[in-house]
N, C-alpha and C. Protein backbone atom coordinates (compact mmCIF):
# COMPACT_ATOMS: atom_id res chain seq x y z
N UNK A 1 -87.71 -39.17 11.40
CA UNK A 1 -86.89 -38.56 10.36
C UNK A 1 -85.76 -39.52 9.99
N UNK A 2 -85.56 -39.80 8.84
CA UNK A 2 -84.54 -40.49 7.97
C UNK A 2 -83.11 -40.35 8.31
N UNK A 3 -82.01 -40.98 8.68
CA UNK A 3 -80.77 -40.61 8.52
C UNK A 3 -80.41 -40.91 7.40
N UNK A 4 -79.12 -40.48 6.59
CA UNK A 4 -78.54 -40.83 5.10
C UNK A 4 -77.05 -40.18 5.54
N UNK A 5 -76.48 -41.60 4.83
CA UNK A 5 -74.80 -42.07 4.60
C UNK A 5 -74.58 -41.56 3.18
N UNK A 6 -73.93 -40.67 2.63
CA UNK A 6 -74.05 -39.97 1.13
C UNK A 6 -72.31 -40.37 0.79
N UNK A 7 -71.79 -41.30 1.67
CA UNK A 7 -70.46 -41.35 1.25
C UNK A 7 -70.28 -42.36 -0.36
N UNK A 8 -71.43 -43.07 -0.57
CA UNK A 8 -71.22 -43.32 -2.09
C UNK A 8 -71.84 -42.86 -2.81
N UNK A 9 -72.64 -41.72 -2.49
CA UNK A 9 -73.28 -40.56 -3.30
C UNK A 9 -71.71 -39.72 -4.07
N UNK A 10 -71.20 -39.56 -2.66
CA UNK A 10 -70.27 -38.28 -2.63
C UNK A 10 -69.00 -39.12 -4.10
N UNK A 11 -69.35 -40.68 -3.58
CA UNK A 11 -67.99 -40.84 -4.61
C UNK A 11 -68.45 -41.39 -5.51
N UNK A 12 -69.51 -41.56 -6.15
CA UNK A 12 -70.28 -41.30 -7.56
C UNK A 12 -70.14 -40.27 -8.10
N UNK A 13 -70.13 -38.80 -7.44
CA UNK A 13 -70.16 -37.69 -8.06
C UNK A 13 -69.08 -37.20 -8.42
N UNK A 14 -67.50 -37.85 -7.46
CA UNK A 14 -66.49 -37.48 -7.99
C UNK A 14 -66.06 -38.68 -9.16
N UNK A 15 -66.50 -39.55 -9.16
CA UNK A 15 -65.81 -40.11 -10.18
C UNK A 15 -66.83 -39.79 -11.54
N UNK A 16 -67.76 -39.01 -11.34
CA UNK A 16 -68.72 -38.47 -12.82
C UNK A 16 -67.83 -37.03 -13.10
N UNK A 17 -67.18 -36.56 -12.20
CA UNK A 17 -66.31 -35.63 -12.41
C UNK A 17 -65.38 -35.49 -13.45
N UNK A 18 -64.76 -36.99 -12.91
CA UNK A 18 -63.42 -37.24 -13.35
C UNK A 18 -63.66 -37.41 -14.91
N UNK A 19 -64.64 -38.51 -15.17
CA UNK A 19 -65.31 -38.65 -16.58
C UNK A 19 -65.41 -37.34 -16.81
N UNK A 20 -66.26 -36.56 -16.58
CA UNK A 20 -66.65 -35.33 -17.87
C UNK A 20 -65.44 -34.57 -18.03
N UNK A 21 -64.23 -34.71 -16.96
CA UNK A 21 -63.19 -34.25 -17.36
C UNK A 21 -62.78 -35.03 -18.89
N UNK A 22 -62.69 -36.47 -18.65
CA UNK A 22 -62.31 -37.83 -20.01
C UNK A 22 -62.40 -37.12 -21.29
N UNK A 23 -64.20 -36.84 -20.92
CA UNK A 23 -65.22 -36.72 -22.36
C UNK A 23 -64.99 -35.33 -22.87
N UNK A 24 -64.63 -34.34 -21.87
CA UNK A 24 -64.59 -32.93 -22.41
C UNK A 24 -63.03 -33.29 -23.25
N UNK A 25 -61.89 -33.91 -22.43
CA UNK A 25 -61.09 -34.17 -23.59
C UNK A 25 -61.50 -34.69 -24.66
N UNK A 26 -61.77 -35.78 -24.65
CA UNK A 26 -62.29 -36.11 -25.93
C UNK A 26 -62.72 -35.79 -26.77
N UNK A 27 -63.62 -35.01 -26.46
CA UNK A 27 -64.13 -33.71 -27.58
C UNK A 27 -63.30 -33.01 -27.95
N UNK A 28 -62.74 -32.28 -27.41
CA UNK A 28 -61.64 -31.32 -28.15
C UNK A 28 -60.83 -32.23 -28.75
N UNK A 29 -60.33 -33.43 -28.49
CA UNK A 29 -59.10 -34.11 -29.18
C UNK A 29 -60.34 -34.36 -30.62
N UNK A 30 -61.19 -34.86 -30.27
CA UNK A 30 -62.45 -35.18 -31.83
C UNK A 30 -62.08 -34.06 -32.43
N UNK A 31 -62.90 -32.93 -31.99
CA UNK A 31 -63.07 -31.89 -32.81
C UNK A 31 -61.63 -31.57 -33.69
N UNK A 32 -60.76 -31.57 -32.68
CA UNK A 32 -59.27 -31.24 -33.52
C UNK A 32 -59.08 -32.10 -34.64
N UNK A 33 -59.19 -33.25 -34.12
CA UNK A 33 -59.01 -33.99 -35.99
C UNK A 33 -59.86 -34.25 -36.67
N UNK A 34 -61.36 -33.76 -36.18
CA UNK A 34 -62.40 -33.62 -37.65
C UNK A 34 -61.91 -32.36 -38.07
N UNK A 35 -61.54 -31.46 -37.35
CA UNK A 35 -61.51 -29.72 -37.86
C UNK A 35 -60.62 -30.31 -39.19
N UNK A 36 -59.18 -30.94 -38.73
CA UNK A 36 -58.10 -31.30 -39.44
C UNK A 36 -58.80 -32.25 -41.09
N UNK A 37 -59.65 -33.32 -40.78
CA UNK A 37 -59.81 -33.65 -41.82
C UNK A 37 -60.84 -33.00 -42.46
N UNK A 38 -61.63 -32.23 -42.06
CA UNK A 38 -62.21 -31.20 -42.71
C UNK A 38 -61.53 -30.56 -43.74
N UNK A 39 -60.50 -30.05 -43.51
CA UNK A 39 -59.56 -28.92 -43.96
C UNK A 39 -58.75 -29.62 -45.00
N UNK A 40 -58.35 -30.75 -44.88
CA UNK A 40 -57.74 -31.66 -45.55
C UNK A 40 -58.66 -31.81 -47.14
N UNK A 41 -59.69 -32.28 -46.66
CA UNK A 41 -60.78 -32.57 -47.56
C UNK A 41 -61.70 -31.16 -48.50
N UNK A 42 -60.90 -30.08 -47.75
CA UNK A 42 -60.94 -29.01 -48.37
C UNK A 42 -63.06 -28.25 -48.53
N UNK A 43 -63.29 -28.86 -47.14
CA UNK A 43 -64.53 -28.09 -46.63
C UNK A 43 -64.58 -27.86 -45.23
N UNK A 44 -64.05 -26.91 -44.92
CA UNK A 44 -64.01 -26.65 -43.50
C UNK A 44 -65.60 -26.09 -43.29
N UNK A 45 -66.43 -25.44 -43.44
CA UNK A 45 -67.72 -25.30 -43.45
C UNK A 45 -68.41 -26.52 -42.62
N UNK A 46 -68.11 -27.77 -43.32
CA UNK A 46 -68.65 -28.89 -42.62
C UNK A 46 -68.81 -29.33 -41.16
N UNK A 47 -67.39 -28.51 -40.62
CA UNK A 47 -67.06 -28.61 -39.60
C UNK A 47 -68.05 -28.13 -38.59
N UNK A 48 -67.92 -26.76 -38.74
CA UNK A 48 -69.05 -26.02 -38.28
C UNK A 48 -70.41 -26.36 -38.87
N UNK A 49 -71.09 -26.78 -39.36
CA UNK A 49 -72.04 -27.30 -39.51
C UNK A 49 -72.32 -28.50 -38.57
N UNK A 50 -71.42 -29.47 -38.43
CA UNK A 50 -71.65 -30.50 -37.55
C UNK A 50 -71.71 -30.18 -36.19
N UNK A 51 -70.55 -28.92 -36.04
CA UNK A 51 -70.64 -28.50 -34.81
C UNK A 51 -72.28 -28.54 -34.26
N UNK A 52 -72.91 -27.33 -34.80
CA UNK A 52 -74.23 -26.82 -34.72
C UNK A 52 -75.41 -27.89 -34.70
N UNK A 53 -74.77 -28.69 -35.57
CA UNK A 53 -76.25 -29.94 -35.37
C UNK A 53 -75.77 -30.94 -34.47
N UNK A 54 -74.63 -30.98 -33.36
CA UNK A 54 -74.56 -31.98 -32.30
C UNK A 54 -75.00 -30.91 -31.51
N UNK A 55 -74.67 -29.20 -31.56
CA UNK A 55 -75.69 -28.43 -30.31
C UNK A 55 -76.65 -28.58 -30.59
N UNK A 56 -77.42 -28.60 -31.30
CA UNK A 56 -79.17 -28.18 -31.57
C UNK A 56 -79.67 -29.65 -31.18
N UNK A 57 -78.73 -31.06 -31.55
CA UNK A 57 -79.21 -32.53 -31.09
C UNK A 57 -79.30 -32.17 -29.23
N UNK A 58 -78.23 -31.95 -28.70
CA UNK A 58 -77.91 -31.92 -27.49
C UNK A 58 -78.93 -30.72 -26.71
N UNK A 59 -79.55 -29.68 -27.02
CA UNK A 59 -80.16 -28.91 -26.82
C UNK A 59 -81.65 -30.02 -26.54
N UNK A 60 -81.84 -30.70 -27.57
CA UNK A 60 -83.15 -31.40 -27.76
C UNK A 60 -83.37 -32.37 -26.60
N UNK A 61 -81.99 -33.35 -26.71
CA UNK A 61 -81.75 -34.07 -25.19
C UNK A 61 -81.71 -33.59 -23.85
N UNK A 62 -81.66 -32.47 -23.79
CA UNK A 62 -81.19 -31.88 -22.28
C UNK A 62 -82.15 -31.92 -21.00
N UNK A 63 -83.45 -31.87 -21.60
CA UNK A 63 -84.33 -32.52 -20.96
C UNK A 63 -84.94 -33.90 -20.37
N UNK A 64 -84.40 -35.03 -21.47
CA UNK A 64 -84.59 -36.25 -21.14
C UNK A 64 -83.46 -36.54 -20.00
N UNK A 65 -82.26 -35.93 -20.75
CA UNK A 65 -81.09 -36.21 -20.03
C UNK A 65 -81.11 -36.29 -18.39
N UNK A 66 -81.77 -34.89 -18.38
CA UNK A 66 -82.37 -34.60 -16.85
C UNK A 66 -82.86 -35.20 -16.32
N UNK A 67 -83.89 -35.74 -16.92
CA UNK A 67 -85.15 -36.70 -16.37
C UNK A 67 -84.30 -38.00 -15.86
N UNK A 68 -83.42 -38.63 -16.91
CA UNK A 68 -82.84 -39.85 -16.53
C UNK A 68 -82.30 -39.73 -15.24
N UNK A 69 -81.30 -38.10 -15.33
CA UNK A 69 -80.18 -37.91 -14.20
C UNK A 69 -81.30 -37.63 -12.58
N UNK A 70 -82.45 -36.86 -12.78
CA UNK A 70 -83.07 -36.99 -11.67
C UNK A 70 -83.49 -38.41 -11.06
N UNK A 71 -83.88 -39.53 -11.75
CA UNK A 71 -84.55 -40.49 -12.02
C UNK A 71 -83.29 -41.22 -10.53
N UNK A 72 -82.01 -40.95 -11.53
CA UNK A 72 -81.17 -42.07 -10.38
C UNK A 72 -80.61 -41.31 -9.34
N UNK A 73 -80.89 -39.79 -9.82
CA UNK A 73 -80.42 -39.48 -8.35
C UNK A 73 -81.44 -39.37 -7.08
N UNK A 74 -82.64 -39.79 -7.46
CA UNK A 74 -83.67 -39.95 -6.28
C UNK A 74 -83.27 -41.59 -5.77
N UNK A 75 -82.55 -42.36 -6.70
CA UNK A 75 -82.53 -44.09 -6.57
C UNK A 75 -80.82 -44.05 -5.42
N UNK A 76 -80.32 -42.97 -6.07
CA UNK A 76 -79.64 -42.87 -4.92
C UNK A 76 -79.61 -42.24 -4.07
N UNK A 77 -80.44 -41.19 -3.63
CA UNK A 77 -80.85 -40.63 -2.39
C UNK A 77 -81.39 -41.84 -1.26
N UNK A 78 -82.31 -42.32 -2.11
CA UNK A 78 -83.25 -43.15 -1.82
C UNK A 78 -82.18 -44.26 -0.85
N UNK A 79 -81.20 -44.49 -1.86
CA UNK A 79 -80.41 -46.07 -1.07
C UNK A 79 -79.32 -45.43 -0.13
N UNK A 80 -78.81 -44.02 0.16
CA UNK A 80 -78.28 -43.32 0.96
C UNK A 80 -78.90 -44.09 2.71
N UNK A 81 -80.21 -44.01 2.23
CA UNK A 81 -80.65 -43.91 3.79
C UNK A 81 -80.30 -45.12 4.81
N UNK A 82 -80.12 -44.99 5.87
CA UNK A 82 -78.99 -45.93 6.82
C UNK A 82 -80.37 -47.11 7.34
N UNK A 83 -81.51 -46.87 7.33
CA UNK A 83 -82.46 -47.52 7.89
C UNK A 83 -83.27 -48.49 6.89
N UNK A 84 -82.65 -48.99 5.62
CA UNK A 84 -83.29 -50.00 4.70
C UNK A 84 -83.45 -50.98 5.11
N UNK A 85 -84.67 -51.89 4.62
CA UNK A 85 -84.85 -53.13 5.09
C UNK A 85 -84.05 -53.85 4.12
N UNK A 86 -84.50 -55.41 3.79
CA UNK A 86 -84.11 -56.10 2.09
C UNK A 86 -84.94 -56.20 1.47
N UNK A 87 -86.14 -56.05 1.28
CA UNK A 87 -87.26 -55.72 0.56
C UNK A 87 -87.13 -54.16 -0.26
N UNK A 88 -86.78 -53.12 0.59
CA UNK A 88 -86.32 -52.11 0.07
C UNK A 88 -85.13 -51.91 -0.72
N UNK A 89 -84.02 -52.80 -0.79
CA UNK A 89 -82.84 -52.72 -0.88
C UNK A 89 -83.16 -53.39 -2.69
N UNK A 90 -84.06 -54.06 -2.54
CA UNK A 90 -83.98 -54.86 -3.79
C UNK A 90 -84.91 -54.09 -4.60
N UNK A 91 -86.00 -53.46 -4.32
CA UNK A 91 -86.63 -52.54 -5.45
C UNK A 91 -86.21 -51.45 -5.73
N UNK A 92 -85.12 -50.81 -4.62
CA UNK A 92 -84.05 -49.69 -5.64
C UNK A 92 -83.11 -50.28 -6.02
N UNK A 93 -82.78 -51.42 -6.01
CA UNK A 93 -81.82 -52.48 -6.84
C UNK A 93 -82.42 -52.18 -8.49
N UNK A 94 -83.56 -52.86 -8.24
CA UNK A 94 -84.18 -52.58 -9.50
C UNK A 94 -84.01 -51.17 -10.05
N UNK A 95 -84.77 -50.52 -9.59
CA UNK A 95 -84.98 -49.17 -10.16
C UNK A 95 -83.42 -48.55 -10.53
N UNK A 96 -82.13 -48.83 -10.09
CA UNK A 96 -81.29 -48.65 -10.46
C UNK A 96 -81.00 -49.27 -11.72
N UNK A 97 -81.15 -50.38 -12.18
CA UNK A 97 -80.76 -51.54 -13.30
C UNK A 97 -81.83 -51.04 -14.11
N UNK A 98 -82.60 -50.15 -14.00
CA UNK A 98 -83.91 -49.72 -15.26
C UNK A 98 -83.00 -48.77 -15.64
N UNK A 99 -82.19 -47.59 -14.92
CA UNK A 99 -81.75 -46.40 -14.91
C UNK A 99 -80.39 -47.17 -16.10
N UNK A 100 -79.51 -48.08 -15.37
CA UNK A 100 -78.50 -48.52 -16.44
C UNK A 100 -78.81 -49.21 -17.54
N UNK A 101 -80.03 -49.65 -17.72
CA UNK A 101 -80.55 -50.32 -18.45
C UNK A 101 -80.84 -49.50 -19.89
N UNK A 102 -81.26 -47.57 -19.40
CA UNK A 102 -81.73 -46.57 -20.07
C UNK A 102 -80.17 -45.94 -20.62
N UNK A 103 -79.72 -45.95 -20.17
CA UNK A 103 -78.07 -45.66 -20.23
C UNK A 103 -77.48 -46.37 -21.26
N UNK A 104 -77.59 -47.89 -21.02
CA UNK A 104 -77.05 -48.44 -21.84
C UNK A 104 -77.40 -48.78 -23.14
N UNK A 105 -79.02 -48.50 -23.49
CA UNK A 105 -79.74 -48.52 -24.91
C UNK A 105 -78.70 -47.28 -25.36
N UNK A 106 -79.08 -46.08 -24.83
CA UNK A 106 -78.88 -44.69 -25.56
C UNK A 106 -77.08 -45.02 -25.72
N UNK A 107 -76.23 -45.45 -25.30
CA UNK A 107 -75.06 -45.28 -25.70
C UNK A 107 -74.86 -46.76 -26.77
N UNK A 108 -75.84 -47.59 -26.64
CA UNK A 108 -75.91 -48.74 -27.53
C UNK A 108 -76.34 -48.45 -28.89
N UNK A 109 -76.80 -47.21 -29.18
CA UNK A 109 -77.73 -46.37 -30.53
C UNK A 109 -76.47 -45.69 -30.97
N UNK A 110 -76.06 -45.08 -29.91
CA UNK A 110 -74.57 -44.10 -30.99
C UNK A 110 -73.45 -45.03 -31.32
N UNK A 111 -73.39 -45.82 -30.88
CA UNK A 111 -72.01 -47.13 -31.17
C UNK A 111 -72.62 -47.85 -32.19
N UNK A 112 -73.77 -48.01 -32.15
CA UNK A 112 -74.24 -49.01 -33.61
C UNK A 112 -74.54 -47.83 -34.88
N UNK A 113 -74.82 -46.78 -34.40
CA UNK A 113 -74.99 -45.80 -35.64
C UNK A 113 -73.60 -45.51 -36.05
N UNK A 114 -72.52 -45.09 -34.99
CA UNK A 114 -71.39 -44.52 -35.58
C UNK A 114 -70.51 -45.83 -36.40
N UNK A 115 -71.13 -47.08 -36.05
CA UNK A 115 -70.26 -47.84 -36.56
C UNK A 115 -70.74 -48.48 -37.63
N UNK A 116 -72.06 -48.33 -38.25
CA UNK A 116 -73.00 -48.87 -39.19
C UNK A 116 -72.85 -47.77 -40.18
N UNK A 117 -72.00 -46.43 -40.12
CA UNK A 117 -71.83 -45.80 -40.72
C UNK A 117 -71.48 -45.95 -41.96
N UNK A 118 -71.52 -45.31 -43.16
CA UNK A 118 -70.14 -45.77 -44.65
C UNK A 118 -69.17 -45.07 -43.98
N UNK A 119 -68.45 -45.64 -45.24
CA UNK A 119 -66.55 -45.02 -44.78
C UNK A 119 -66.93 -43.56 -45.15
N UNK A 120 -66.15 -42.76 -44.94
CA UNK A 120 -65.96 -41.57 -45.18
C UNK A 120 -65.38 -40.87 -46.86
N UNK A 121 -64.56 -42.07 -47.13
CA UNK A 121 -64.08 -41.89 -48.17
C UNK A 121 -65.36 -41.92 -49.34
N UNK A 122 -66.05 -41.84 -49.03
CA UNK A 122 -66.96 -42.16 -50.23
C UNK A 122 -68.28 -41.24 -50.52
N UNK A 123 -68.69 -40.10 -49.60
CA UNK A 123 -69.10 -38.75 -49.82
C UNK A 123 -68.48 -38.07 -48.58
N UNK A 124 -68.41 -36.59 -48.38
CA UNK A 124 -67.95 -35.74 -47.78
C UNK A 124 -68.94 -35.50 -46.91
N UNK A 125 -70.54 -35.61 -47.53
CA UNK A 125 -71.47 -35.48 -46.23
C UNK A 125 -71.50 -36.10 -45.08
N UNK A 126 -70.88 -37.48 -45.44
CA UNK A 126 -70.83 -38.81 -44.18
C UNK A 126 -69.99 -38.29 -43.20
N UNK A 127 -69.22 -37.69 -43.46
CA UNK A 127 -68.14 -37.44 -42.23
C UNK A 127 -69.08 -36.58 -41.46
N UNK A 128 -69.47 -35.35 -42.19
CA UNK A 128 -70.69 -34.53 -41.28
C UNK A 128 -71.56 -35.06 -40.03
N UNK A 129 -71.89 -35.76 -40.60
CA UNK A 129 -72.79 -37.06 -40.24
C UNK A 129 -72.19 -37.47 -39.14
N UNK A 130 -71.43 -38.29 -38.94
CA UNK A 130 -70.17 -38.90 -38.54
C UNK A 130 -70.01 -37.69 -37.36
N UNK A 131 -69.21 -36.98 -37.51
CA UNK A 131 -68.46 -35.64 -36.65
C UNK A 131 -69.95 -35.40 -35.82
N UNK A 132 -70.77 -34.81 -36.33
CA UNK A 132 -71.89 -34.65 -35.38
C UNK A 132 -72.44 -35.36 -34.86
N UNK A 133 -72.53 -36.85 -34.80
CA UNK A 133 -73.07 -38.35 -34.56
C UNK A 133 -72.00 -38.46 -32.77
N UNK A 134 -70.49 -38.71 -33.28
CA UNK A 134 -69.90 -37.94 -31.80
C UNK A 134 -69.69 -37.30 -30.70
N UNK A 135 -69.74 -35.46 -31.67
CA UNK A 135 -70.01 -34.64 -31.06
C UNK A 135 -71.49 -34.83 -29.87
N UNK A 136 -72.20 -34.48 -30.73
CA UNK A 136 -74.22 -35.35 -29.90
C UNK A 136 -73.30 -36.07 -28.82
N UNK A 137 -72.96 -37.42 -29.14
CA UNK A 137 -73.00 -38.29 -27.98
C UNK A 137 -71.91 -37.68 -26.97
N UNK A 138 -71.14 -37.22 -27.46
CA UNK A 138 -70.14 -36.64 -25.88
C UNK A 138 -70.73 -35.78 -25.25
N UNK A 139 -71.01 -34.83 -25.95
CA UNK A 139 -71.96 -33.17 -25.09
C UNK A 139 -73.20 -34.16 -24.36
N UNK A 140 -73.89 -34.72 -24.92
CA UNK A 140 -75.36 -35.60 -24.51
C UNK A 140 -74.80 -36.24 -22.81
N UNK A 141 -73.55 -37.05 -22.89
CA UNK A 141 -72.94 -37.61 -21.79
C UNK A 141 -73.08 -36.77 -20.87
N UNK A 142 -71.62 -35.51 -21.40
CA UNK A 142 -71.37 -34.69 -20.47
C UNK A 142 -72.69 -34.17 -19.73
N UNK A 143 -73.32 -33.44 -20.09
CA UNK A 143 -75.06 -33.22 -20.14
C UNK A 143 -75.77 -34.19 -18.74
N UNK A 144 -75.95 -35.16 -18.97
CA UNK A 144 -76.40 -36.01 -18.66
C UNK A 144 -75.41 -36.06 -16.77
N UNK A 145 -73.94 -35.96 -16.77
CA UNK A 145 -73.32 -36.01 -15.61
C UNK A 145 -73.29 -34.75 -14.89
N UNK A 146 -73.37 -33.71 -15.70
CA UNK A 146 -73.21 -32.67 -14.80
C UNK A 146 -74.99 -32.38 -14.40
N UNK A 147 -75.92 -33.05 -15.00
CA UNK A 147 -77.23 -32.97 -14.44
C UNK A 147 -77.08 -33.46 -13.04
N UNK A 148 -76.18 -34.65 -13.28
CA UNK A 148 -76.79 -35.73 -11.72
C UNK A 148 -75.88 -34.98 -10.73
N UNK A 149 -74.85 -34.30 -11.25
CA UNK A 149 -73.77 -33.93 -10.14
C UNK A 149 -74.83 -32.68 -9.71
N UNK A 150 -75.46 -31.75 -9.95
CA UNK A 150 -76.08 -30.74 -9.81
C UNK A 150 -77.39 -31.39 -8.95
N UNK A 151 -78.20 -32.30 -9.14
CA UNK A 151 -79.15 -32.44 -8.81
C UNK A 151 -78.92 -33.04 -7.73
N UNK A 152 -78.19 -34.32 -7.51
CA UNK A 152 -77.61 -34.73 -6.21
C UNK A 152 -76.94 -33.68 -5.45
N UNK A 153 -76.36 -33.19 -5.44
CA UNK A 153 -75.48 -31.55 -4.37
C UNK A 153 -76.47 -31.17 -3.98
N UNK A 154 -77.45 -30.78 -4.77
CA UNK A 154 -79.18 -29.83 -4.64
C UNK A 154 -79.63 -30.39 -3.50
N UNK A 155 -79.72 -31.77 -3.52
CA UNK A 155 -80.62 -32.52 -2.97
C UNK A 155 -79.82 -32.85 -1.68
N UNK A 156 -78.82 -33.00 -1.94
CA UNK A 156 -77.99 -33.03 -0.25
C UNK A 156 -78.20 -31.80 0.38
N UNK A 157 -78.22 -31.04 -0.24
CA UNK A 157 -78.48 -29.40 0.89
C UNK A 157 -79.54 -29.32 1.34
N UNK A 158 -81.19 -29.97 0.56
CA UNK A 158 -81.85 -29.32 1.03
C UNK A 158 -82.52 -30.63 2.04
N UNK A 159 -81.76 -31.69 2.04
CA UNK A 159 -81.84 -32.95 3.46
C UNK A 159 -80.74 -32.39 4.89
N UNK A 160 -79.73 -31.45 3.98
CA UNK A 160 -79.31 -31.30 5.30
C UNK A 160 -79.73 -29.60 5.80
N UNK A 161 -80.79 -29.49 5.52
CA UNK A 161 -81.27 -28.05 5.77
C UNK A 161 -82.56 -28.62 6.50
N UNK A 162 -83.09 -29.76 6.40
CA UNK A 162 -84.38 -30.35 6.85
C UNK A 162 -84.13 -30.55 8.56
N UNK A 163 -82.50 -30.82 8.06
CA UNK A 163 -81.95 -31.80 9.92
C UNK A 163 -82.26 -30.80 11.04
């Protein structure tokens, strides 16, 4: 039977904490000044509209999201264990750098979309666009951390229910 050291499990999960604390600000500070230039621009409607299509985007992701967040939290279960060789050490090396590798496309797509954007000034739909292009990627994040924080905890209970 396997022993496992989860003390950089344990502080992966608090510092994914600390982030979705970041990102949940962030969102509300977003939302507050799209609501604001919404209102400004004299279609608050929009607002709520964007709202709804970063849930219904984020609804769509929640599954991949998972998949990714299970993906590394087996890569770190996996490198938890106290008895690795270096042969082992280097193919969840890998399999970790596929996992950031997947991470870093999907947040490389919303930074080149949000920034390949037009200005705003120049239809009212773009901001829509725009506001929900955000919204998506923060909820998608958050999503994505509170998967691994859930699935890793899961998975520590039921190794230390095995002992």
């Amino acid at each position: 039977m396997a022993s496992y050291n989860f003390i950089r499990l344990k502080r992966l999960m608090l510092i994914y904490r600390v982030v979705q604390v970041a990102l949940l600000g962030l969102l509300l500070f977003m939302a507050f000044n799209f609501q604001k230039l919404f209102s400004l621009m004299g279609v608050p409607a929009l607002f709520m509209q964007s709202v709804i299509a970063a849930i219904a985007f984020q609804l769509m992701m929640t599954y991949p999201a998972w998949l990714l967040a299970r993906r590394d939290v087996a890569v770190e279960i996996e490198s938890s264990q106290t008895d690795l060789n270096g042969d082992q050490l280097m193919a969840l090396r890998r399999r970790r750098l596929g996992g950031d590798l997947w991470k870093l496309c999907i947040m490389g797509f919303f930074i080149v979309f949000i920034m390949m954007s037009p200005d705003v000034s120049k239809t009212r739909a773009i901001s829509s666009v725009l506001a929900a292009s955000y919204f998506g990627f923060l909820l998608i994040s958050i999503t994505y951390f509170q998967c691994f924080n859930f699935l890793s905890k899961r998975k520590q209970q039921e190794l230390a229910a095995t002992k």
